[in-house]
N, C-alpha and C. Protein backbone atom coordinates (compact mmCIF):
# COMPACT_ATOMS: atom_id res chain seq x y z
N UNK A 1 -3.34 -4.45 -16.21
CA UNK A 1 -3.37 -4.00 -14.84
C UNK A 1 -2.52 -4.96 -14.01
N UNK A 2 -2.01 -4.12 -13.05
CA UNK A 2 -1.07 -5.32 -11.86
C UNK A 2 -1.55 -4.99 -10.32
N UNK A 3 -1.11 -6.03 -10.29
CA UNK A 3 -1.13 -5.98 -8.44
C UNK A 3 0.28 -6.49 -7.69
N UNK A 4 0.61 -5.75 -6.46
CA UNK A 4 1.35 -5.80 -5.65
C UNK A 4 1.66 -6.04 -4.07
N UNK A 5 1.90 -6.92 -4.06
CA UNK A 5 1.89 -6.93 -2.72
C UNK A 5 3.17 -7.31 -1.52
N UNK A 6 2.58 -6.69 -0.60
CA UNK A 6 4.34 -6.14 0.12
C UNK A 6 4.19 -6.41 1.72
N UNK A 7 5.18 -6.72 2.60
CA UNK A 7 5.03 -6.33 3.61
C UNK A 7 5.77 -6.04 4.60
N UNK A 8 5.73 -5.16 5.59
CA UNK A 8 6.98 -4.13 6.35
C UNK A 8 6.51 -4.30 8.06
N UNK A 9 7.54 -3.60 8.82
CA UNK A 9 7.23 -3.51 10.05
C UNK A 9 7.27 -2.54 10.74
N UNK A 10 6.55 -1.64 11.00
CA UNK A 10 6.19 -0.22 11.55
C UNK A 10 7.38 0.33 12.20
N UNK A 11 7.34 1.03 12.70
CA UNK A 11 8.52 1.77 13.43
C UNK A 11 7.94 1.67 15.19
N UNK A 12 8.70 1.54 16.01
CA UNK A 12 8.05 1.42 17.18
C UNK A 12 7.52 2.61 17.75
N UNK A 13 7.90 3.48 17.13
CA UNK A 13 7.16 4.46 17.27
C UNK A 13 5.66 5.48 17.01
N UNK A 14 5.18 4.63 16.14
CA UNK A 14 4.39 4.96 15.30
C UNK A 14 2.89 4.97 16.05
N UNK A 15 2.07 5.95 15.96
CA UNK A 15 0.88 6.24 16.29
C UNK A 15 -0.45 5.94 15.90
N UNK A 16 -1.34 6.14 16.43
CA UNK A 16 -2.11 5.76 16.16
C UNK A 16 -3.02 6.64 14.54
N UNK A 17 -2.42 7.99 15.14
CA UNK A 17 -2.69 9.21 14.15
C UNK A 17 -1.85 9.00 13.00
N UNK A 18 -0.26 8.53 13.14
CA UNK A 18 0.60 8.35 12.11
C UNK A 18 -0.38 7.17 11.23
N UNK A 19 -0.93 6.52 11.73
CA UNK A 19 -1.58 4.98 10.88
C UNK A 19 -2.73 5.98 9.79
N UNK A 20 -3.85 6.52 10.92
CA UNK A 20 -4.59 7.66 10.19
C UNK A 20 -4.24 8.58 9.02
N UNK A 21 -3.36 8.84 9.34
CA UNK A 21 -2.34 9.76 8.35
C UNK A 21 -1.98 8.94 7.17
N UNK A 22 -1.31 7.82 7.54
CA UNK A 22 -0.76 6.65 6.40
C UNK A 22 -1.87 6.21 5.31
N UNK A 23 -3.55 6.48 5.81
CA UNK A 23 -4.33 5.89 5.41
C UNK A 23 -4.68 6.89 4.49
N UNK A 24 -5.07 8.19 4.81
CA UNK A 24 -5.71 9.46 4.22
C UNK A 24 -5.05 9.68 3.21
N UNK A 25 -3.49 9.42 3.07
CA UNK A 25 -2.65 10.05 2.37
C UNK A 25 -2.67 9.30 1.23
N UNK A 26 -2.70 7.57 1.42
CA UNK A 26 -2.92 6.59 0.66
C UNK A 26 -4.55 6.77 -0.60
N UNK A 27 -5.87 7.06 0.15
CA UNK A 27 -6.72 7.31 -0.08
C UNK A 27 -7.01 8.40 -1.03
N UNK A 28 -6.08 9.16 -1.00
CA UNK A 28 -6.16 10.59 -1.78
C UNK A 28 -5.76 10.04 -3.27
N UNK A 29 -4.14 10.04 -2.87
CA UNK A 29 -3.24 9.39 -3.94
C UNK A 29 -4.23 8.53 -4.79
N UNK A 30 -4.44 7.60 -4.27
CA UNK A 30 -5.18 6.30 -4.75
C UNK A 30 -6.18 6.91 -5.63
N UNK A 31 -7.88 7.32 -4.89
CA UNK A 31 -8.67 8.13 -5.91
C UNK A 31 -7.80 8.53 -6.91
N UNK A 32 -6.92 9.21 -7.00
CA UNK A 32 -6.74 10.17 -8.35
C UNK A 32 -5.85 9.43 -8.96
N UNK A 33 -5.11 8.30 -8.69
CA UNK A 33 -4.23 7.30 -9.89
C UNK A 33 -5.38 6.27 -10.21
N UNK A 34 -6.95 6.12 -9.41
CA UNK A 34 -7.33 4.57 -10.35
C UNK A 34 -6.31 3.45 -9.48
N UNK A 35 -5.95 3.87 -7.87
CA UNK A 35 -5.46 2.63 -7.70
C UNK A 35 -6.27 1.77 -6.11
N UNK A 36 -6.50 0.94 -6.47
CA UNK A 36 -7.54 0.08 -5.25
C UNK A 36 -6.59 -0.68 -4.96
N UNK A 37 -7.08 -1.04 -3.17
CA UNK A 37 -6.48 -1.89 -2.99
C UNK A 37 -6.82 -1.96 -1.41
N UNK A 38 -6.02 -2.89 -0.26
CA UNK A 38 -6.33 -3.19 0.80
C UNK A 38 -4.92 -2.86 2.13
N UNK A 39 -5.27 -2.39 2.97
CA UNK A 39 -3.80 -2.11 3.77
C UNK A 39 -4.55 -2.54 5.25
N UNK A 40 -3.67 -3.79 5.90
CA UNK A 40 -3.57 -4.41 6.77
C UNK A 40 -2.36 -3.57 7.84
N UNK A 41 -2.62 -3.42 9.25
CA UNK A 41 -1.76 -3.20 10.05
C UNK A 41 -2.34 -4.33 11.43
N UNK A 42 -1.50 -4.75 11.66
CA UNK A 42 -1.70 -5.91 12.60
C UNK A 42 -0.41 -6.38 13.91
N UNK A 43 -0.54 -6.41 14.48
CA UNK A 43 1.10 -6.42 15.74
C UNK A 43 2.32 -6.26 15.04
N UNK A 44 2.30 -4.82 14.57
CA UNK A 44 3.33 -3.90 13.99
C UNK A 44 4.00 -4.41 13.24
N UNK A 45 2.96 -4.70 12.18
CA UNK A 45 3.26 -5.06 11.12
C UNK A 45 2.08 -4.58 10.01
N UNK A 46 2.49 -4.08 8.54
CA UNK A 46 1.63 -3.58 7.40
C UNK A 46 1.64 -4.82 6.34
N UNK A 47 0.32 -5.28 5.95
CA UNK A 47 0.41 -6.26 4.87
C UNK A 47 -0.24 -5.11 3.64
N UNK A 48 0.30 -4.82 2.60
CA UNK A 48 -0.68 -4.11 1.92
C UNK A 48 -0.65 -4.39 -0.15
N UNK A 49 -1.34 -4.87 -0.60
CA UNK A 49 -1.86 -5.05 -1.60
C UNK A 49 -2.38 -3.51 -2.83
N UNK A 50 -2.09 -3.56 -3.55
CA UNK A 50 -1.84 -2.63 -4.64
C UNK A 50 -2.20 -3.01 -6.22
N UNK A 51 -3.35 -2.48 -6.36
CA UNK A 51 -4.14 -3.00 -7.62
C UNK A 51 -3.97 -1.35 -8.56
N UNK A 52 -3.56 -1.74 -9.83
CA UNK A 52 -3.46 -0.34 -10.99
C UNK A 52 -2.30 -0.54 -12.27
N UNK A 53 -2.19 0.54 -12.69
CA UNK A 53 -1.55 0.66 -13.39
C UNK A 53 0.06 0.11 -13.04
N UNK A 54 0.96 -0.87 -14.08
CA UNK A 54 1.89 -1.03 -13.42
C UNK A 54 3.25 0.30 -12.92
N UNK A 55 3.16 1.22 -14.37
CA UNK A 55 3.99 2.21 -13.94
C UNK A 55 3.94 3.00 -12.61
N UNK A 56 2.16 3.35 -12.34
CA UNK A 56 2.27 4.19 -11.18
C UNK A 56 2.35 3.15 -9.83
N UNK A 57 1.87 1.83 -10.14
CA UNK A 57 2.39 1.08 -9.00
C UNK A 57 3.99 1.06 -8.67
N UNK A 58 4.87 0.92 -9.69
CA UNK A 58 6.06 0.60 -9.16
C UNK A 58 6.56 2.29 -8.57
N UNK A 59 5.84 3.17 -9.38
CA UNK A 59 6.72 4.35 -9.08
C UNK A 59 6.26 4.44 -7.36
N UNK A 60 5.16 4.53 -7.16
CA UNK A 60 4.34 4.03 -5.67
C UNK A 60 5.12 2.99 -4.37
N UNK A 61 5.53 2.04 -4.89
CA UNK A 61 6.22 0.95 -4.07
C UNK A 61 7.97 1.85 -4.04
N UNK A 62 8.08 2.63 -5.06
CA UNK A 62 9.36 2.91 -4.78
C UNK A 62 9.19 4.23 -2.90
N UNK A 63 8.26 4.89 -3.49
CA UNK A 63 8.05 5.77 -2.03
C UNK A 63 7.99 5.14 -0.86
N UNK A 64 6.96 4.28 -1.32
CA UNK A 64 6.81 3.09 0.09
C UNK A 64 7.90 2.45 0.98
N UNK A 65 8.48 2.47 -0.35
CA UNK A 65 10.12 1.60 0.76
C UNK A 65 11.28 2.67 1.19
N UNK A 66 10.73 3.72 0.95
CA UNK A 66 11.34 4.83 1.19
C UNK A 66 11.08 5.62 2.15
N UNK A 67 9.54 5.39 3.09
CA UNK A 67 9.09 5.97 4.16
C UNK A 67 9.49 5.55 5.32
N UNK A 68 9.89 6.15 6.14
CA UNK A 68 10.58 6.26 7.28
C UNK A 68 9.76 5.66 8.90
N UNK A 69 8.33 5.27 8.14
CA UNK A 69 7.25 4.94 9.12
C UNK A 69 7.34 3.55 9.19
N UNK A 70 8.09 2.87 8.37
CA UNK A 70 8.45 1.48 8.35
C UNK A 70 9.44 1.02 7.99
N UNK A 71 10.31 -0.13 8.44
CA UNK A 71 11.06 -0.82 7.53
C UNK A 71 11.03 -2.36 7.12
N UNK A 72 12.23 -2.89 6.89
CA UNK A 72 12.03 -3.94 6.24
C UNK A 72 11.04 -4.35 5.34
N UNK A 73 11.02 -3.78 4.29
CA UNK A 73 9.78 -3.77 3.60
C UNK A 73 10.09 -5.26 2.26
N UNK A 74 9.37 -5.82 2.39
CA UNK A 74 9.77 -7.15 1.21
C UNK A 74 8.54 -7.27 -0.01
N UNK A 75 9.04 -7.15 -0.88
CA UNK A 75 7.92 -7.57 -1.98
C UNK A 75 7.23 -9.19 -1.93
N UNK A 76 6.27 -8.99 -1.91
CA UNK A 76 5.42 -10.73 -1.23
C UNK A 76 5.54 -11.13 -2.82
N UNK A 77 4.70 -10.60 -3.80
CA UNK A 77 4.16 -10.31 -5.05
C UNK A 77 4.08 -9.69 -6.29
N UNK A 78 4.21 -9.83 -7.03
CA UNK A 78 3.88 -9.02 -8.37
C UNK A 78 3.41 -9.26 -9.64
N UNK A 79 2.44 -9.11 -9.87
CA UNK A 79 1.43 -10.15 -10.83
C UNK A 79 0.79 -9.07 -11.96
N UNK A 80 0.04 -9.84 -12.83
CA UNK A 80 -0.65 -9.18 -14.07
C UNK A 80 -2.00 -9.10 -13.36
N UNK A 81 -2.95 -8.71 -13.40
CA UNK A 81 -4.19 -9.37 -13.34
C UNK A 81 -5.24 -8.64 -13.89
N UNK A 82 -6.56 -9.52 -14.24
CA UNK A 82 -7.54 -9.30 -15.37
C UNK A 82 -8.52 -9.07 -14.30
N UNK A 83 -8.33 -8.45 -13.02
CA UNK A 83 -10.26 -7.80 -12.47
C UNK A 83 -9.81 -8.03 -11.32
N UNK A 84 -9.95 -6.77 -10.77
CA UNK A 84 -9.72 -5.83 -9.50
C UNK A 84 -10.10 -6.83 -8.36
N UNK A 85 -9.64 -7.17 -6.98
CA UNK A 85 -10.25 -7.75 -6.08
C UNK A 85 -10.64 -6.29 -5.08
N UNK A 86 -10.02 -5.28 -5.08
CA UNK A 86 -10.49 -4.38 -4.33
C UNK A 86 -11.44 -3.22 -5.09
N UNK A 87 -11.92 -3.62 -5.98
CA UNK A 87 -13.09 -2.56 -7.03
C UNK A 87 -13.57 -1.24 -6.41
N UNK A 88 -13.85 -1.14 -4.96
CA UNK A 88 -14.57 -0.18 -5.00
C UNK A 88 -13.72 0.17 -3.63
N UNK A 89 -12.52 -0.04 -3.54
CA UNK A 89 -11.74 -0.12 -2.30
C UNK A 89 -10.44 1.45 -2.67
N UNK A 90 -10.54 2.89 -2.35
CA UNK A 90 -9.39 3.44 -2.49
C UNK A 90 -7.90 3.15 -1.76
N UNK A 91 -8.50 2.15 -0.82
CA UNK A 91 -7.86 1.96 0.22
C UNK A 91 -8.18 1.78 1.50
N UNK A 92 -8.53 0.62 2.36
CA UNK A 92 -9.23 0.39 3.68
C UNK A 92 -8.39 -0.51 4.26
């Protein structure tokens, strides 16, 4: 299992509903790949962490840096790891 972690800077445009949206969409995805993890938004800025499989993580981070709701997106991280810190987390 791996984890990932990344972080970007919103678009100045971005809503409060767009964040809602960012989250639900994350949450769905997530349940059905087995992927946990934690998403920070803080003075327009996203810190977000990514626990799973490594294939569907990278295929995942590739969309991510591809969404138009943020940019500058930088990889913080990318690690192996042996036991989930977000276990029961689809995404919060």
């Amino acid at each position: 299992m791996n984890a990932l972690i990344y972080e970007s800077i919103a678009n100045k445009n971005l809503t409060a509903e767009d964040i809602s949206n960012i989250l639900e969409t994350a949450q769905d995805f997530n349940e059905k790949n087995n992927i946990t993890g934690c998403l920070v938004y803080h003075n327009h800025k996203f810190l977000q962490i990514i626990e799973g499989e490594k294939m569907i993580i990278d295929d995942l981070f590739v969309n991510i840096t591809n969404d138009k709701r943020h940019s500058e997106v930088k990889l913080l991280d990318e690690c192996v790891i042996y036991e989930r810190s977000f276990k029961k987390w689809s995404m919060a």
